[in-house]
N, C-alpha and C. Protein backbone atom coordinates (compact mmCIF):
# COMPACT_ATOMS: atom_id res chain seq x y z
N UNK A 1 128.38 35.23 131.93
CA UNK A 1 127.91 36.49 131.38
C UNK A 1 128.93 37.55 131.74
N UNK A 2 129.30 37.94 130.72
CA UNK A 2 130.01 39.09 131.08
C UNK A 2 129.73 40.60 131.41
N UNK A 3 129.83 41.27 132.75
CA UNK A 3 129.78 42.19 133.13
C UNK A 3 130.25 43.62 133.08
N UNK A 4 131.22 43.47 132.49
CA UNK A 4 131.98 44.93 132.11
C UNK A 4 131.16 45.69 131.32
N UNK A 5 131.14 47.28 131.81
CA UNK A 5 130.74 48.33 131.44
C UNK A 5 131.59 48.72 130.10
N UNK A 6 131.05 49.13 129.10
CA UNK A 6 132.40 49.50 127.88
C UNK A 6 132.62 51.46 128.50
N UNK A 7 133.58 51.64 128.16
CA UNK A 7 134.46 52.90 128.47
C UNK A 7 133.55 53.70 127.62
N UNK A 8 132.71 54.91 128.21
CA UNK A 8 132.70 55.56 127.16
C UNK A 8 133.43 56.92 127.02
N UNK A 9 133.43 57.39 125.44
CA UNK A 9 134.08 58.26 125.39
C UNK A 9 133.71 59.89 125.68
N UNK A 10 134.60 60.20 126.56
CA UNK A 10 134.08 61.69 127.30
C UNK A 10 133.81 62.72 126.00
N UNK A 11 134.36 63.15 125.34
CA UNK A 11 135.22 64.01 124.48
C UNK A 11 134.06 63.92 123.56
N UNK A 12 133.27 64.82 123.17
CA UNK A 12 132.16 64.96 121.94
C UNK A 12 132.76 65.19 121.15
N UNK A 13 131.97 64.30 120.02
CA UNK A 13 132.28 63.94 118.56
C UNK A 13 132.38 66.04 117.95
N UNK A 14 133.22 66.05 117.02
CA UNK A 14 133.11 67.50 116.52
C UNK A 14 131.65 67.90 116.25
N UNK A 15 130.58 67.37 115.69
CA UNK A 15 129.80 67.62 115.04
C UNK A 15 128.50 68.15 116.54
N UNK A 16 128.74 67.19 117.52
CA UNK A 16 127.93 67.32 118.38
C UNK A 16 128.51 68.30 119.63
N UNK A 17 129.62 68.70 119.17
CA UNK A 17 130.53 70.48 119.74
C UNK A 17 130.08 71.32 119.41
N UNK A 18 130.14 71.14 117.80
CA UNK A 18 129.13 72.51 116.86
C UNK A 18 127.76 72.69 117.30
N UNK A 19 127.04 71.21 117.32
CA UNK A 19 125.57 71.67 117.73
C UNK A 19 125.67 72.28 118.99
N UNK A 20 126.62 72.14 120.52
CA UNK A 20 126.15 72.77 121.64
C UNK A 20 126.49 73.53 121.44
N UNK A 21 127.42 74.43 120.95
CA UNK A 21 127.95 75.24 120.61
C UNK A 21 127.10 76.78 119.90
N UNK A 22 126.20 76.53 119.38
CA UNK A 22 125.21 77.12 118.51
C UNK A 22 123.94 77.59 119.30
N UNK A 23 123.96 78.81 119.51
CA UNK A 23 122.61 79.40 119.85
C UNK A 23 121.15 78.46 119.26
N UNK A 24 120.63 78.67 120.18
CA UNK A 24 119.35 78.61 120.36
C UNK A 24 118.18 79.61 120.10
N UNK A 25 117.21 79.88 118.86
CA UNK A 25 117.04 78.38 117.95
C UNK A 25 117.61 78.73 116.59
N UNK A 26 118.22 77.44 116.05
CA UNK A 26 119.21 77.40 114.98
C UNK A 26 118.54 78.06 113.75
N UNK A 27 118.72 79.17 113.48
CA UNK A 27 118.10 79.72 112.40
C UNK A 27 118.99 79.26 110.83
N UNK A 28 118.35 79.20 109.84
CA UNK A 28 118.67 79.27 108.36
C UNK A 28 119.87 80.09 108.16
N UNK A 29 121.07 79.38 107.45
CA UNK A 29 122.41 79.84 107.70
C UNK A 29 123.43 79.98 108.68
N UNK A 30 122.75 79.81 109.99
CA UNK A 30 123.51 79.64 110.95
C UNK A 30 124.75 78.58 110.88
N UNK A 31 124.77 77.22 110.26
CA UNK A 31 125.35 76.17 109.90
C UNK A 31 125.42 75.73 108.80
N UNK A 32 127.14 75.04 108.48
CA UNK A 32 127.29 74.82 107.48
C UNK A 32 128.03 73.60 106.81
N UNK A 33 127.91 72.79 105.92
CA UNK A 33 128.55 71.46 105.69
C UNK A 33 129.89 72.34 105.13
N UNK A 34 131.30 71.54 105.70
CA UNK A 34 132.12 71.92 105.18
C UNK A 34 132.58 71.01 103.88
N UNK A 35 133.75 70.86 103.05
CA UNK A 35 133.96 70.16 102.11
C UNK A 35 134.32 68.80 102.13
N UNK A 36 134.81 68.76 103.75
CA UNK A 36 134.80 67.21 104.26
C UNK A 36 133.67 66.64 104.99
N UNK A 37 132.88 67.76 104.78
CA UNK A 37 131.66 66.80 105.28
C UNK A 37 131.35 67.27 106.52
N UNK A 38 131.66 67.56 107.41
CA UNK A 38 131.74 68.56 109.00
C UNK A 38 131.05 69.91 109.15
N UNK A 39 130.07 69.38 110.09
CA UNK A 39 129.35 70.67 110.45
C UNK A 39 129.94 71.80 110.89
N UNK A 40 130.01 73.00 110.45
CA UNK A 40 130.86 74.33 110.92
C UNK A 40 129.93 75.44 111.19
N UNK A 41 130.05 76.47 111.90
CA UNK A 41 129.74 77.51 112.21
C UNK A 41 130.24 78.54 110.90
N UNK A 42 128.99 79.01 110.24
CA UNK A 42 129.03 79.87 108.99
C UNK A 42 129.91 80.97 109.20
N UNK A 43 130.58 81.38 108.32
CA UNK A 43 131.84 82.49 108.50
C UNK A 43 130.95 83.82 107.98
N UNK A 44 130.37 83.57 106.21
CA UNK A 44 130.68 84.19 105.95
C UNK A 44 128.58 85.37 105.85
N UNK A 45 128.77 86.39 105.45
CA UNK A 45 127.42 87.24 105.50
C UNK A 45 127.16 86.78 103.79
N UNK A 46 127.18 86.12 103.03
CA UNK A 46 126.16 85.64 102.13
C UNK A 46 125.06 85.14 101.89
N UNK A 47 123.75 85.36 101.40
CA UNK A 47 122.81 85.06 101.46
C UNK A 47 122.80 83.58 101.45
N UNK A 48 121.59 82.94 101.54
CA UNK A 48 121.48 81.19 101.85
C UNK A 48 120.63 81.15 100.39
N UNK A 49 121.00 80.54 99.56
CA UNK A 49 120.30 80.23 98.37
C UNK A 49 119.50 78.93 98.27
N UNK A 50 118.20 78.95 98.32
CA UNK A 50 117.13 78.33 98.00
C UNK A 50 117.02 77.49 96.42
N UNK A 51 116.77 76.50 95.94
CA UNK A 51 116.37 76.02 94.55
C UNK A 51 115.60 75.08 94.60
N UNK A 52 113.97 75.06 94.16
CA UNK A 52 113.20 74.15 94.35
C UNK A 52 112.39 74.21 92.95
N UNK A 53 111.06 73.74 92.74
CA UNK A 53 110.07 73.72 91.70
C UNK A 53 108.93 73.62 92.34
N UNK A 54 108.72 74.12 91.81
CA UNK A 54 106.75 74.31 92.60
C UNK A 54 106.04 74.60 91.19
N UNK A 55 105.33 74.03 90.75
CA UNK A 55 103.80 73.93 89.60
C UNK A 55 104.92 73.70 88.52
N UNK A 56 106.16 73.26 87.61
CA UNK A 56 106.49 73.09 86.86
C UNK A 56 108.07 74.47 86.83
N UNK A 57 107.50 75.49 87.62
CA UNK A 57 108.65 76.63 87.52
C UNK A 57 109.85 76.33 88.06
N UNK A 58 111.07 76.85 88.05
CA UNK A 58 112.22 76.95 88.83
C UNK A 58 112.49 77.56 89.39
N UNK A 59 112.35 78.04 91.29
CA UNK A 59 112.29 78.88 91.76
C UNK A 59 113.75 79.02 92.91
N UNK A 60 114.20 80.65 92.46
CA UNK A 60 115.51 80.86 93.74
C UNK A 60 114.57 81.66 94.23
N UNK A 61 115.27 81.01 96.06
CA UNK A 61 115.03 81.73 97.24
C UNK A 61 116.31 82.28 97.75
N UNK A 62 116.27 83.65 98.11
CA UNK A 62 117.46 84.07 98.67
C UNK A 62 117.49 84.12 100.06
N UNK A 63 118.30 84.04 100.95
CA UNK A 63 117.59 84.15 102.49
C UNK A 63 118.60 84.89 103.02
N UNK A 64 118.78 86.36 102.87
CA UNK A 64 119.75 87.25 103.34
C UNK A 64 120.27 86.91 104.96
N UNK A 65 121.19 87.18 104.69
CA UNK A 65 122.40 86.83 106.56
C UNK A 65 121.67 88.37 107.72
N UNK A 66 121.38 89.50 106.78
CA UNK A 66 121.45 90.26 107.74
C UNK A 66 119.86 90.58 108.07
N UNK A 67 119.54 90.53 109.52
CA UNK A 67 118.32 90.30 110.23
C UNK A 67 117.05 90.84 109.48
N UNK A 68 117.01 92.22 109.04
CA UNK A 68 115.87 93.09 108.83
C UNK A 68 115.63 92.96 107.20
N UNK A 69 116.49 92.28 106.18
CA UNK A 69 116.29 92.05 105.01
C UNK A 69 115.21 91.30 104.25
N UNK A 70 114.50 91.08 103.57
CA UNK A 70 113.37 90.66 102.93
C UNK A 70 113.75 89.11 102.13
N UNK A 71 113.34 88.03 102.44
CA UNK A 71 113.66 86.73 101.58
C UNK A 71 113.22 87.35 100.59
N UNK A 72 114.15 87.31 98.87
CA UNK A 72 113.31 87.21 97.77
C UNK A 72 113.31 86.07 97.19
N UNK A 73 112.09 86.15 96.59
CA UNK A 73 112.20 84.48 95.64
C UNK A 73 111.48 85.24 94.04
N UNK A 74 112.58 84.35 93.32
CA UNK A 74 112.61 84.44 91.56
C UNK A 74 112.31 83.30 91.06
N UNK A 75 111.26 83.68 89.74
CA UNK A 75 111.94 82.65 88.79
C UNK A 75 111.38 83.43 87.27
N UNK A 76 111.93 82.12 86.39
CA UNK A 76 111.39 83.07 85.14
C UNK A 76 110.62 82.15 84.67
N UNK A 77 109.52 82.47 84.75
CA UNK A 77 108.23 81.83 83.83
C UNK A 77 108.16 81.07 82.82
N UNK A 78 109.17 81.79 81.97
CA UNK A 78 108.47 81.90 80.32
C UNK A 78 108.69 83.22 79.97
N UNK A 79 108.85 82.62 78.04
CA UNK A 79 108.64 83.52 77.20
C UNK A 79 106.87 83.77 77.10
N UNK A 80 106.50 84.82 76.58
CA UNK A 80 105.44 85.22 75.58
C UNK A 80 105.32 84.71 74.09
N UNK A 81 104.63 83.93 73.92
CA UNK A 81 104.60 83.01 72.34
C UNK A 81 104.29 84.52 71.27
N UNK A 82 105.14 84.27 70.25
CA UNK A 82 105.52 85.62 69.05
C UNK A 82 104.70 84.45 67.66
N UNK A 83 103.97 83.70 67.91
CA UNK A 83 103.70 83.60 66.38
C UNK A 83 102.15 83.51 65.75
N UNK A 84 101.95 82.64 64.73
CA UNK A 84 100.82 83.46 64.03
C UNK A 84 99.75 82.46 64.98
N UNK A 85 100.21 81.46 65.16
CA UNK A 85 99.50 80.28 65.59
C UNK A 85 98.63 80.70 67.28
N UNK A 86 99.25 82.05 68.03
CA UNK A 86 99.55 81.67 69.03
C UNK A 86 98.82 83.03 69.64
N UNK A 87 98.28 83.83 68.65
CA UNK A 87 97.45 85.02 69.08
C UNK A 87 96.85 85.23 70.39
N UNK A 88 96.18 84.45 70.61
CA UNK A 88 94.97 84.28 72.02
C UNK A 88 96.19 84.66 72.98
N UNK A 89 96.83 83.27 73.23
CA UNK A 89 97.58 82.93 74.25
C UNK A 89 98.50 84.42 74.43
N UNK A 90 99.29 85.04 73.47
CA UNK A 90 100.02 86.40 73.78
C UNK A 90 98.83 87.17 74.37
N UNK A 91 97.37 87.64 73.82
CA UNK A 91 97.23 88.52 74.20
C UNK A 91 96.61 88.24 75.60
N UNK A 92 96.10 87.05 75.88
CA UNK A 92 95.97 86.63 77.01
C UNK A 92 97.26 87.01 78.36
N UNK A 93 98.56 86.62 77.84
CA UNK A 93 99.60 86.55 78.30
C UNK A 93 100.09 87.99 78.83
N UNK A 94 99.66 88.69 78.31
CA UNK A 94 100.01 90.21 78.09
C UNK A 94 99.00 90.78 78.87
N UNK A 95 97.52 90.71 78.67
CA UNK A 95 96.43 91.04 79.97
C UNK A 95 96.66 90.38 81.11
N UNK A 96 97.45 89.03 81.63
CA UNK A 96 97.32 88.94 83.05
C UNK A 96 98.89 89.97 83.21
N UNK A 97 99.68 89.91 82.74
CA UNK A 97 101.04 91.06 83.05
C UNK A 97 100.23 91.93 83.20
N UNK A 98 99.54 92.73 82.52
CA UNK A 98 99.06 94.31 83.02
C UNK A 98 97.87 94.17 83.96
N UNK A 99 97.36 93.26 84.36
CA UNK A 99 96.07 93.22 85.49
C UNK A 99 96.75 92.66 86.51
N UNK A 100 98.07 92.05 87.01
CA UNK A 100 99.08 91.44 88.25
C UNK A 100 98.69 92.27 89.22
N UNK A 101 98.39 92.09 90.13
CA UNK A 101 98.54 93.26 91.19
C UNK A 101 98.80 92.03 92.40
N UNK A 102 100.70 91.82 92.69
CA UNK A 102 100.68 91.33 93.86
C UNK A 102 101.45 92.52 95.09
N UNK A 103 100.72 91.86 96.03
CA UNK A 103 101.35 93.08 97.23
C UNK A 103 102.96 92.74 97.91
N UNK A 104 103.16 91.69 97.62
CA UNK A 104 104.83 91.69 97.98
C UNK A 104 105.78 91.24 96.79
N UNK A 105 105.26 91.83 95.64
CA UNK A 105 106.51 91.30 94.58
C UNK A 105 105.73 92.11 93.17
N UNK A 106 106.37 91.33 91.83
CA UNK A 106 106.24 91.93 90.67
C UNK A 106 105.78 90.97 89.61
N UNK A 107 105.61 90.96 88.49
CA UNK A 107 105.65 90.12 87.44
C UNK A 107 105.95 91.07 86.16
N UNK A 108 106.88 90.92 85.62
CA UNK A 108 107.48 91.86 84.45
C UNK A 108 107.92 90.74 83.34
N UNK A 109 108.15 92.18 82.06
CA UNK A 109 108.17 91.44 81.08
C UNK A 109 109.66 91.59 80.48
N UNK A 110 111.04 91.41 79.93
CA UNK A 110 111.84 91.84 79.64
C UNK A 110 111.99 92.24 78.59
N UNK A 111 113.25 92.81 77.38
CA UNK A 111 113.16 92.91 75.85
C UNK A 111 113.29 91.44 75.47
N UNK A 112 113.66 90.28 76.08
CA UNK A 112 112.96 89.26 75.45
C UNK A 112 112.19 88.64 75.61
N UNK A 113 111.21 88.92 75.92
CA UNK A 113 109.57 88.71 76.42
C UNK A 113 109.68 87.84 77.41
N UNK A 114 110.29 87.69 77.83
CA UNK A 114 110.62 86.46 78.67
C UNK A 114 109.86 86.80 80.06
N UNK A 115 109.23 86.31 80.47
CA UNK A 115 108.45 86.59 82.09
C UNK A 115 108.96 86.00 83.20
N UNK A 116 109.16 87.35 83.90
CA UNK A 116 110.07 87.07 85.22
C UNK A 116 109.15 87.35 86.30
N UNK A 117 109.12 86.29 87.32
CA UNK A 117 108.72 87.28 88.71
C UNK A 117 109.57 87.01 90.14
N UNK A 118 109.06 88.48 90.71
CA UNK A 118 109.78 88.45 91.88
C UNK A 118 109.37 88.81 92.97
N UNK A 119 109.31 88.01 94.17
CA UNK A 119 108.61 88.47 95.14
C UNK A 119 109.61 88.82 96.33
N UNK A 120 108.70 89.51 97.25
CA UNK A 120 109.83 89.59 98.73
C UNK A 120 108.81 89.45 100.12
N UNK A 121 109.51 88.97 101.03
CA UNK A 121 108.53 89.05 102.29
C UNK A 121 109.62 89.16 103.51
N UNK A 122 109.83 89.38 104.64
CA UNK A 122 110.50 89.32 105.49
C UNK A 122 110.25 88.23 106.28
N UNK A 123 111.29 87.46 106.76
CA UNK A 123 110.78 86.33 107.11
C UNK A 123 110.33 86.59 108.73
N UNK A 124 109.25 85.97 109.62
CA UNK A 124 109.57 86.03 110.75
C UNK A 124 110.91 85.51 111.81
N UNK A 125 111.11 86.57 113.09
CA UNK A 125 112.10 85.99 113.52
C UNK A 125 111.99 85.10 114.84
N UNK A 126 112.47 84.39 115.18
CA UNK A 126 114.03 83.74 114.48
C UNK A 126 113.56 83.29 113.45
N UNK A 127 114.47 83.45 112.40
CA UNK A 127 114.78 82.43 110.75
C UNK A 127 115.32 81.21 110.57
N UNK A 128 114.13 80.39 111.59
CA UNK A 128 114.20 78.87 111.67
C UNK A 128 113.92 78.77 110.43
N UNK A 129 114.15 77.16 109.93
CA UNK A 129 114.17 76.24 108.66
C UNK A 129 112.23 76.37 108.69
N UNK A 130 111.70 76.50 109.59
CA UNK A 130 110.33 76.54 109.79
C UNK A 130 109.73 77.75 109.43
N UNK A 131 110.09 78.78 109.50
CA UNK A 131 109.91 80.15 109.70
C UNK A 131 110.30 80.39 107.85
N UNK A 132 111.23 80.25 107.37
CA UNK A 132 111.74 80.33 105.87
C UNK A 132 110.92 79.65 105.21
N UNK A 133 110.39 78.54 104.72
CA UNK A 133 109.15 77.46 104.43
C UNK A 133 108.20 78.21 104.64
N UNK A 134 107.93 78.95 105.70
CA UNK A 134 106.42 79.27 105.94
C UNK A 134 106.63 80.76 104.64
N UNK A 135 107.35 81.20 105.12
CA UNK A 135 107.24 82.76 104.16
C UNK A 135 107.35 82.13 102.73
N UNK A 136 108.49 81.40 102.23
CA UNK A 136 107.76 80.72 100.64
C UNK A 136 106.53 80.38 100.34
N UNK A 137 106.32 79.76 100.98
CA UNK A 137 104.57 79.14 101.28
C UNK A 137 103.73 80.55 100.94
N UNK A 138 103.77 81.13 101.70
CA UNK A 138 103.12 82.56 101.68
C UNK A 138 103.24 83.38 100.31
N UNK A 139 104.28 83.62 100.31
CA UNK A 139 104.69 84.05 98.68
C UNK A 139 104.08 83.20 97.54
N UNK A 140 104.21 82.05 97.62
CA UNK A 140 103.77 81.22 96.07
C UNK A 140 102.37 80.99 95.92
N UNK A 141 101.52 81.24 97.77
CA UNK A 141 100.18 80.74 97.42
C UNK A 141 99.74 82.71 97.19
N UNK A 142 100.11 83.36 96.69
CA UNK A 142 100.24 84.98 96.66
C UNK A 142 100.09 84.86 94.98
N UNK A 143 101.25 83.91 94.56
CA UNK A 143 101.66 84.10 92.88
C UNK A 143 100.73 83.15 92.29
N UNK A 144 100.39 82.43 93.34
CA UNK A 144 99.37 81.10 92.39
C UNK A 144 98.56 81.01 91.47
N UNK A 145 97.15 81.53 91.55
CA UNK A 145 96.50 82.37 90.58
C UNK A 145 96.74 82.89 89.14
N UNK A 146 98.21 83.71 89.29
CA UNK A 146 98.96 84.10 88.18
C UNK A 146 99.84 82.85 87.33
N UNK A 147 100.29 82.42 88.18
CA UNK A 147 100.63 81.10 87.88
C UNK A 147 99.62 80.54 86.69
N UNK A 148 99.24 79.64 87.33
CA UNK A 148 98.02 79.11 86.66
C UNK A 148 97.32 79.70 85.43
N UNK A 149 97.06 81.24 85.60
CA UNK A 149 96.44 81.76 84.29
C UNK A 149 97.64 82.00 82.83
N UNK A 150 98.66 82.08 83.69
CA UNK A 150 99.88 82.13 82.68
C UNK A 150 100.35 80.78 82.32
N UNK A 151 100.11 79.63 83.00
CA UNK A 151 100.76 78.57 82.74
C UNK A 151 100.79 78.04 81.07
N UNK A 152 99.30 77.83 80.41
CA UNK A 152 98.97 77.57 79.77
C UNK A 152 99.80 78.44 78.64
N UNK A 153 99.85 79.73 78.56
CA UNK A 153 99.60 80.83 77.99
C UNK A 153 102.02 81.01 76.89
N UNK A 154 102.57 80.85 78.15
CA UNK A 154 103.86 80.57 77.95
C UNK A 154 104.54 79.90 77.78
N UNK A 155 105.79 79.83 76.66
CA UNK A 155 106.86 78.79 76.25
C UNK A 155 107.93 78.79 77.30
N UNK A 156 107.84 77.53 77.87
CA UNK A 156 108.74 77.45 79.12
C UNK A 156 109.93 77.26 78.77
N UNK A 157 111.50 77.40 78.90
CA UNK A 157 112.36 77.04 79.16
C UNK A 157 112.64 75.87 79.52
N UNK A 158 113.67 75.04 79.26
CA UNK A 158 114.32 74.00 79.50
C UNK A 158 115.09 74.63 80.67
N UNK A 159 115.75 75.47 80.39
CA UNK A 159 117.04 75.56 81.06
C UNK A 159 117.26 76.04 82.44
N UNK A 160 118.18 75.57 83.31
CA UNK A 160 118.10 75.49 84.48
C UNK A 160 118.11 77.11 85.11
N UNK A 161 117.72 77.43 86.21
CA UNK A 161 117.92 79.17 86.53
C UNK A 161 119.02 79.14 86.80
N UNK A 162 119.67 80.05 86.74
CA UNK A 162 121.53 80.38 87.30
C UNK A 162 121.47 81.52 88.18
């Protein structure tokens, strides 16, 4: 049986430099994949961009770099249906826009009827990966309701948010 201990290596791997390296606790944006693949310490003050789907929508989350700023999260709904077929559903569509009343965001209509909303909340701090989740969470079960009564009501988009 062989007894030898294998050598190990003193010298931490880069990736596990960056993690000791990094305050405690690692908030959202703090770290970043570089283009080879390597964990880095974020340079730059740009927001952290969010892209998920929740009930069928496409939703950006922004997660601002600087402390006291408000996460917003967007998406665009839908148009408002313009035809003869489709009466109810516009004016339906058009009474939940003017009866909206959310307390951290909006729901508007543009010149192409298109329905946008936007919310904001500040996240708690630190702006752990836990802490960011929770304030979406908060926000969408806020829009839900509206959601839902509009779902039916609007011609969704294919196309991806930009």
């Amino acid at each position: 049986m062989d007894t030898t201990v294998a050598e190990t290596d003193t010298e931490d791997t880069p990736i596990l430099r960056v993690i000791a390296e990094t305050e405690r606790p690692v908030e959202v944006g703090d770290l970043v994949m570089d283009p080879q693949g390597l964990l880095q310490h974020r340079s730059d003050a740009n927001p952290v961009t969010l892209t998920f789907s929740y009930h069928g929508y496409s939703f950006v989350a922004n997660v601002p770099a600087e402390p006291e700023t408000p996460l917003v999260l967007r998406a665009t709904l839908g148009a408002i249906p313009y035809s003869a077929e489709s009466v109810y559903c516009r004016r339906l569509a058009r009474t939940v826009l003017a009866q909206a009343r959310l307390n951290r965001g909006r729901m508007v209509r543009d010149n192409h009827s298109q329905v946008h909303l936007e919310m904001w909340m500040e996240p708690p701090r630190p702006r752990t990966p836990a802490n960011v989740v929770s304030t979406i969470v908060a926000l969408l079960l806020d829009a839900r309701p509206y959601l839902d009564l509009l779902g039916p009501t609007l011609q969704r988009s294919s196309a991806p948010l930009t």
